[in-house]
Protein backbone atom coordinates (compact mmCIF):
# COMPACT_ATOMS: atom_id res chain seq x y z
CA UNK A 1 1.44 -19.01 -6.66
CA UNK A 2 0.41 -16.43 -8.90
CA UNK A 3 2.15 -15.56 -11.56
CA UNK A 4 1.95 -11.89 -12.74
CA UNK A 5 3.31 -10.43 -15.54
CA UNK A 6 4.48 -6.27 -15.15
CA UNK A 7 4.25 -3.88 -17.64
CA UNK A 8 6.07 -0.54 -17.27
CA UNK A 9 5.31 2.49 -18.55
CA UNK A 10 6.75 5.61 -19.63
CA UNK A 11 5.65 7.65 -22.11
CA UNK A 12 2.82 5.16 -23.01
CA UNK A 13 5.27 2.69 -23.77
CA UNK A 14 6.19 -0.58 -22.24
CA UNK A 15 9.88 -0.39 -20.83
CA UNK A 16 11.95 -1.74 -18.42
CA UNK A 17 14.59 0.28 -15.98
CA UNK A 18 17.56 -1.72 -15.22
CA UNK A 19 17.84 -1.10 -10.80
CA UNK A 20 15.72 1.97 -11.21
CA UNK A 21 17.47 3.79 -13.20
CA UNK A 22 15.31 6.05 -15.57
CA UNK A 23 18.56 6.50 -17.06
CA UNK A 24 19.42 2.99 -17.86
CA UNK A 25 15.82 2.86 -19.95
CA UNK A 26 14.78 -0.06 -22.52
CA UNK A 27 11.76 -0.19 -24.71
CA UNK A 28 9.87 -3.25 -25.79
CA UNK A 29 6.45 -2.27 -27.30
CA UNK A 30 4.63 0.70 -28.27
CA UNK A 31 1.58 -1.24 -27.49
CA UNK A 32 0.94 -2.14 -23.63
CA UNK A 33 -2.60 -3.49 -24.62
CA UNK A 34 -1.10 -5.61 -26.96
CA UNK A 35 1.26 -6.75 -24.67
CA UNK A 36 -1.29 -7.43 -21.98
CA UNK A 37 -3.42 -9.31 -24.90
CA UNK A 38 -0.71 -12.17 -25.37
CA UNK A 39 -0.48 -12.22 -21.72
CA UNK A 40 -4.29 -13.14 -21.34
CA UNK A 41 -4.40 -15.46 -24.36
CA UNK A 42 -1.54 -17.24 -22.43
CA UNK A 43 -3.91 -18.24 -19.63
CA UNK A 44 -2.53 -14.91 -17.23
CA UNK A 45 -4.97 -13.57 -15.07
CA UNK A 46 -3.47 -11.07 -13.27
CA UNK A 47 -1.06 -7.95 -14.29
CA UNK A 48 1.10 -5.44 -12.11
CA UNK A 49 0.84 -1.86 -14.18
CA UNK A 50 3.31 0.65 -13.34
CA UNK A 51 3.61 4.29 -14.55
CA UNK A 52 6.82 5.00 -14.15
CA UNK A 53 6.47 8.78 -15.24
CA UNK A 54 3.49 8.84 -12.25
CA UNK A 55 6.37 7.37 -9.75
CA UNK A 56 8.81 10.03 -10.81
CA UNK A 57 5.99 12.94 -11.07
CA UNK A 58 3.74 11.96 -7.66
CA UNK A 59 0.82 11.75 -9.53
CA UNK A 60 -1.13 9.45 -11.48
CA UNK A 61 -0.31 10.08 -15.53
CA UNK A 62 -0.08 7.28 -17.85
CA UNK A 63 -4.20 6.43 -16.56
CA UNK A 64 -5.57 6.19 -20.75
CA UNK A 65 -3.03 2.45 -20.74
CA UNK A 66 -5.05 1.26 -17.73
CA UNK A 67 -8.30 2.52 -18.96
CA UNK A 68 -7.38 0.56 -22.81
CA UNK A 69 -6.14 -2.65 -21.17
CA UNK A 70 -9.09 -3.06 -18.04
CA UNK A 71 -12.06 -2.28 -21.04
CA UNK A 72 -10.41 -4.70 -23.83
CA UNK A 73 -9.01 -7.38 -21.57
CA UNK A 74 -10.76 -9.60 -18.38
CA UNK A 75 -7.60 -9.12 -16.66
CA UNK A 76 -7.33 -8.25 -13.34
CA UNK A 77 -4.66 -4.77 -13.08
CA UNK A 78 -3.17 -3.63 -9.66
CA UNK A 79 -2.10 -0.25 -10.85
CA UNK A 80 1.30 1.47 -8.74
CA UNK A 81 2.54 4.56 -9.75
CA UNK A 82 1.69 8.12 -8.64
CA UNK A 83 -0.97 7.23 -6.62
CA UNK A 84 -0.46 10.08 -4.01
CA UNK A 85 -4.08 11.39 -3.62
CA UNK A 86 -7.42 10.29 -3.12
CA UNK A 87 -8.21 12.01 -6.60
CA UNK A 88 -6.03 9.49 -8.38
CA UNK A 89 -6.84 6.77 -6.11
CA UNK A 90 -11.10 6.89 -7.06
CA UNK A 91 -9.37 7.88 -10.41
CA UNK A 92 -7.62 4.84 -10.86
CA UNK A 93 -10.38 2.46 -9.47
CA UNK A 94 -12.68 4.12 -11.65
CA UNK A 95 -10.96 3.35 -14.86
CA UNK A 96 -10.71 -0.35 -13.59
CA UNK A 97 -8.09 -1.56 -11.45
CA UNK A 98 -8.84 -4.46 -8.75
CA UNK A 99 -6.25 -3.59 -6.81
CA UNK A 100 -3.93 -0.38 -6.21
CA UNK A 101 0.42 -0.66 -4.88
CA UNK A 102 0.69 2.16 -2.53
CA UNK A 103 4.67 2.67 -1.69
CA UNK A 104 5.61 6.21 -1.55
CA UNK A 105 2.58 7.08 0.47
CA UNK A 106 2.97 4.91 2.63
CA UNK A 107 6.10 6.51 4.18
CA UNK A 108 5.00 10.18 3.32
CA UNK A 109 1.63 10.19 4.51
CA UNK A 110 1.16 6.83 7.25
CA UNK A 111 -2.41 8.04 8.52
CA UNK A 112 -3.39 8.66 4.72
CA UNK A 113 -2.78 4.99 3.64
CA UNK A 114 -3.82 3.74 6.74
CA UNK A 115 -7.40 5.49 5.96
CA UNK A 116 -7.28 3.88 2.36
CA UNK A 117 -6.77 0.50 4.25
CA UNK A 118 -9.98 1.13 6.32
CA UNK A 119 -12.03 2.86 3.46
CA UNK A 120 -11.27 0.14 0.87
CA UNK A 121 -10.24 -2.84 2.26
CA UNK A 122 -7.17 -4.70 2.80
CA UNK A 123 -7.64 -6.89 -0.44
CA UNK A 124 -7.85 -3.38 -3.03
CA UNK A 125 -4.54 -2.06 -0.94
CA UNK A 126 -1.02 -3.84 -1.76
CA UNK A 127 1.67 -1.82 -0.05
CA UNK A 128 4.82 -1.29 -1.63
CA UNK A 129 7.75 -2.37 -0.21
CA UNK A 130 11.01 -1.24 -2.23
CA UNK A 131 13.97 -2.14 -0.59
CA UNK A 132 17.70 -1.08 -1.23
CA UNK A 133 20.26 -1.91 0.86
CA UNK A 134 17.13 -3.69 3.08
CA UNK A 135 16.05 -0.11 3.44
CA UNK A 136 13.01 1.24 1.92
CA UNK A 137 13.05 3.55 -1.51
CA UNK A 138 10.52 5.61 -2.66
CA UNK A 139 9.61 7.96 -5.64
CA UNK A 140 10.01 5.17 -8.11
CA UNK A 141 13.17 4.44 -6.19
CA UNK A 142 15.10 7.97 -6.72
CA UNK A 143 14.94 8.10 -2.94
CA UNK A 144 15.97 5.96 0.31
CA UNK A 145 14.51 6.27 3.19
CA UNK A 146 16.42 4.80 6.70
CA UNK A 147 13.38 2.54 7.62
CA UNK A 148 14.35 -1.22 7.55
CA UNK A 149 12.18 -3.00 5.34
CA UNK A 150 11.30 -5.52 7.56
CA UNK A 151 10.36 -3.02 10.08
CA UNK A 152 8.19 -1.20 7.52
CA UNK A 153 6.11 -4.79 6.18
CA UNK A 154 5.77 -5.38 10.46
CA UNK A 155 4.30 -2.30 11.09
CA UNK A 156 2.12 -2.12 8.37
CA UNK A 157 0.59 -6.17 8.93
CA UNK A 158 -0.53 -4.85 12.14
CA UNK A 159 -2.49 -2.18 10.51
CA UNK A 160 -3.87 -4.12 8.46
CA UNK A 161 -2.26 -5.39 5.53
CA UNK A 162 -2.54 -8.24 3.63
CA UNK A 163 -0.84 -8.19 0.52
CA UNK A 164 2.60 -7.40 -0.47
CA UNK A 165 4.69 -6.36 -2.90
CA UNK A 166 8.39 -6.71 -1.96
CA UNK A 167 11.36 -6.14 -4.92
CA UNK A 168 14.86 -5.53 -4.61
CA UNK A 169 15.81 -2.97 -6.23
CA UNK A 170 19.40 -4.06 -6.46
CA UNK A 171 18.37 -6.93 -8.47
CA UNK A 172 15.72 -5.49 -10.39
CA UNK A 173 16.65 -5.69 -13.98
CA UNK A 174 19.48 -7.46 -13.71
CA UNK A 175 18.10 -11.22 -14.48
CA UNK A 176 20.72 -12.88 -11.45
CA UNK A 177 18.13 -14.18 -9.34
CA UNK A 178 15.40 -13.03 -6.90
CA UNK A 179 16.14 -12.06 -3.17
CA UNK A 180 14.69 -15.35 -1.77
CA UNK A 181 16.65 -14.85 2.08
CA UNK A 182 14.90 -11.56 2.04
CA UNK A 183 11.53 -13.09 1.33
CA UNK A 184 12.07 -16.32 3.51
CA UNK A 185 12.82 -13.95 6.44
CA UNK A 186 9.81 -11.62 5.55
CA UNK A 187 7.76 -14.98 5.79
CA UNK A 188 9.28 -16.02 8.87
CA UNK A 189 8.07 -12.76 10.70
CA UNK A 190 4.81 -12.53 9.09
CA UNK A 191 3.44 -16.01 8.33
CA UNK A 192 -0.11 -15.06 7.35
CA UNK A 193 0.80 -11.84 4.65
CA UNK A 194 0.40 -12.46 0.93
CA UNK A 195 3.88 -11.70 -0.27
CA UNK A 196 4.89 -10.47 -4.06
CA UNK A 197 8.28 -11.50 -5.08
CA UNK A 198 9.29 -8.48 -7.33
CA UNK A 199 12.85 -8.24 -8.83
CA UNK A 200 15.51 -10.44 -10.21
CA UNK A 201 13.66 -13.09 -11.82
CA UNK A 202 15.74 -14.55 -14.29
CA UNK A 203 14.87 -18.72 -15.39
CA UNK A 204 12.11 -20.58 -15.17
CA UNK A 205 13.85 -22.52 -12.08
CA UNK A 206 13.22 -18.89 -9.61
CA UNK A 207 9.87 -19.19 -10.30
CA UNK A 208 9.75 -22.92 -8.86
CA UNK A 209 11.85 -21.72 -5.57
CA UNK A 210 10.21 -18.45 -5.12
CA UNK A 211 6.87 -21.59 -4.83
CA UNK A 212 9.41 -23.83 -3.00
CA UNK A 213 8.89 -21.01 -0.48
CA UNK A 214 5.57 -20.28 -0.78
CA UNK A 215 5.74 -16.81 -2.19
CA UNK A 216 1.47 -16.08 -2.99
CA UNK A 217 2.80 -14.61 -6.29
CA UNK A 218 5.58 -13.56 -8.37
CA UNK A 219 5.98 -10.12 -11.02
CA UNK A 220 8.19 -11.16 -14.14
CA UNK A 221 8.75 -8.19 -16.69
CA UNK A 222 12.46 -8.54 -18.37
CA UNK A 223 12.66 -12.39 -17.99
CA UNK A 224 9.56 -12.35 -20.39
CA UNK A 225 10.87 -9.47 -23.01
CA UNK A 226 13.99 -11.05 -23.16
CA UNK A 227 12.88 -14.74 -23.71
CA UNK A 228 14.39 -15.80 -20.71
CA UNK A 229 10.84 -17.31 -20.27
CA UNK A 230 8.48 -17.92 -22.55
CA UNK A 231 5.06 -17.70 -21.81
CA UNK A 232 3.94 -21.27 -23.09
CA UNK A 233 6.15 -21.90 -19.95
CA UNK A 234 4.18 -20.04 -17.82
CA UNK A 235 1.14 -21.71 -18.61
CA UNK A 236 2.44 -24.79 -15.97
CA UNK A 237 2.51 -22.32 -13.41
CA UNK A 238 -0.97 -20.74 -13.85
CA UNK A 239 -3.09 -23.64 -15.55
């Protein structure tokens, strides 16, 4: 199970959003290549970069914090956030991201993402798959959709996808816990996807049942900032 550290960024700054809420806004460093630095000397090898003012904006924004982090670290980004065109899409791989989270355009623009699938590969495309309620949200979660989330990760394996990112956005932020019915059933119904946990994370003890249930990785972002867990503890899961 990987274990994969998110930084969030607004502003250039690393911050966390407690369920979404760009109004319920905390900031932890200045520095996101700093950040990303201890994460790396801490054995980490991969990191989940989000601009959360690209989410908000539909288009890609806070690119110069990808660009710092993928020249002065080996670590391997997946970059979400704003990615609504092919501009920012070459953009974004240009400047060094392995791997790119496409969630809003995914339910905008199906054919578009599909053609990303086909023109990139299934291992640079992780679909995003935000779920309120168990029904998908979009635009850096300031909107729900009615598709069932399920529904949406089904559909989308048959076109091709491999890897997933699935949070909860009603947990998000909250440090109670991540969904694990919601991923158990997303593993029942699609055995062979690379799932994400995303969301809730709170102890040390999620990350060894999100394993118990064979999760491929798990994001952590406030369970870190807030010492929940330390990243000397982290080092059992990723050594």
């Amino acid at each position: 199970m990987d274990i994969i550290p998110a930084i969030d960024i607004i502003d250039g700054k690393c911050v966390r959003l407690t369920q979404g809420d760009y109004a319920r806004k905390k900031e932890y460093s200045s520095d996101p290549l700093e950040i990303a630095r201890q994460y790396e000397d801490h054995g980490i090898r991969r990191l989940h970069l989000v601009d959360l003012d690209g989410a908000k904006a539909r288009k890609v924004i806070n690119h110069v914090v990808l660009e710092q982090i993928t020249r002065h670290t080996n670590l391997e980004v997946d970059f979400g956030g704003g990615v609504q065109s092919e501009k920012d899409l070459q953009l974004v791989f240009e400047l060094g991201a392995s791997q790119v989270t496409g969630g809003s355009i995914a339910v905008r623009e199906p054919e578009t993402f599909k053609g990303w699938l086909q023109k990139y590969g299934a291992d640079k495309i992780i679909l995003g798959a935000d779920a309120k309620d168990r029904k998908i949200a979009i635009s850096g979660w300031q909107e729900s959709t009615t598709t069932d989330v399920l529904d949406y990760i089904s559909h989308y394996i048959e076109q091709g996808v491999r890897h997933v990112i699935c949070t909860d956005v009603s947990r998000d932020g909250l440090l109670q816990g991540p969904a694990l019915s919601l991923y158990e059933e997303i593993l029942a119904h699609n055995p062979t996807v690379r799932l994400i946990a995303s969301g809730g994370v709170s102890g040390v003890e999620d990350l060894h049942r999100l394993r118990e249930i064979k999760v491929a990785g798990v994001i952590v972002g406030k369970a870190i900032y807030e010492n929940k867990i330390s990243l000397q503890t982290l080092q059992e899961f990723v050594n």
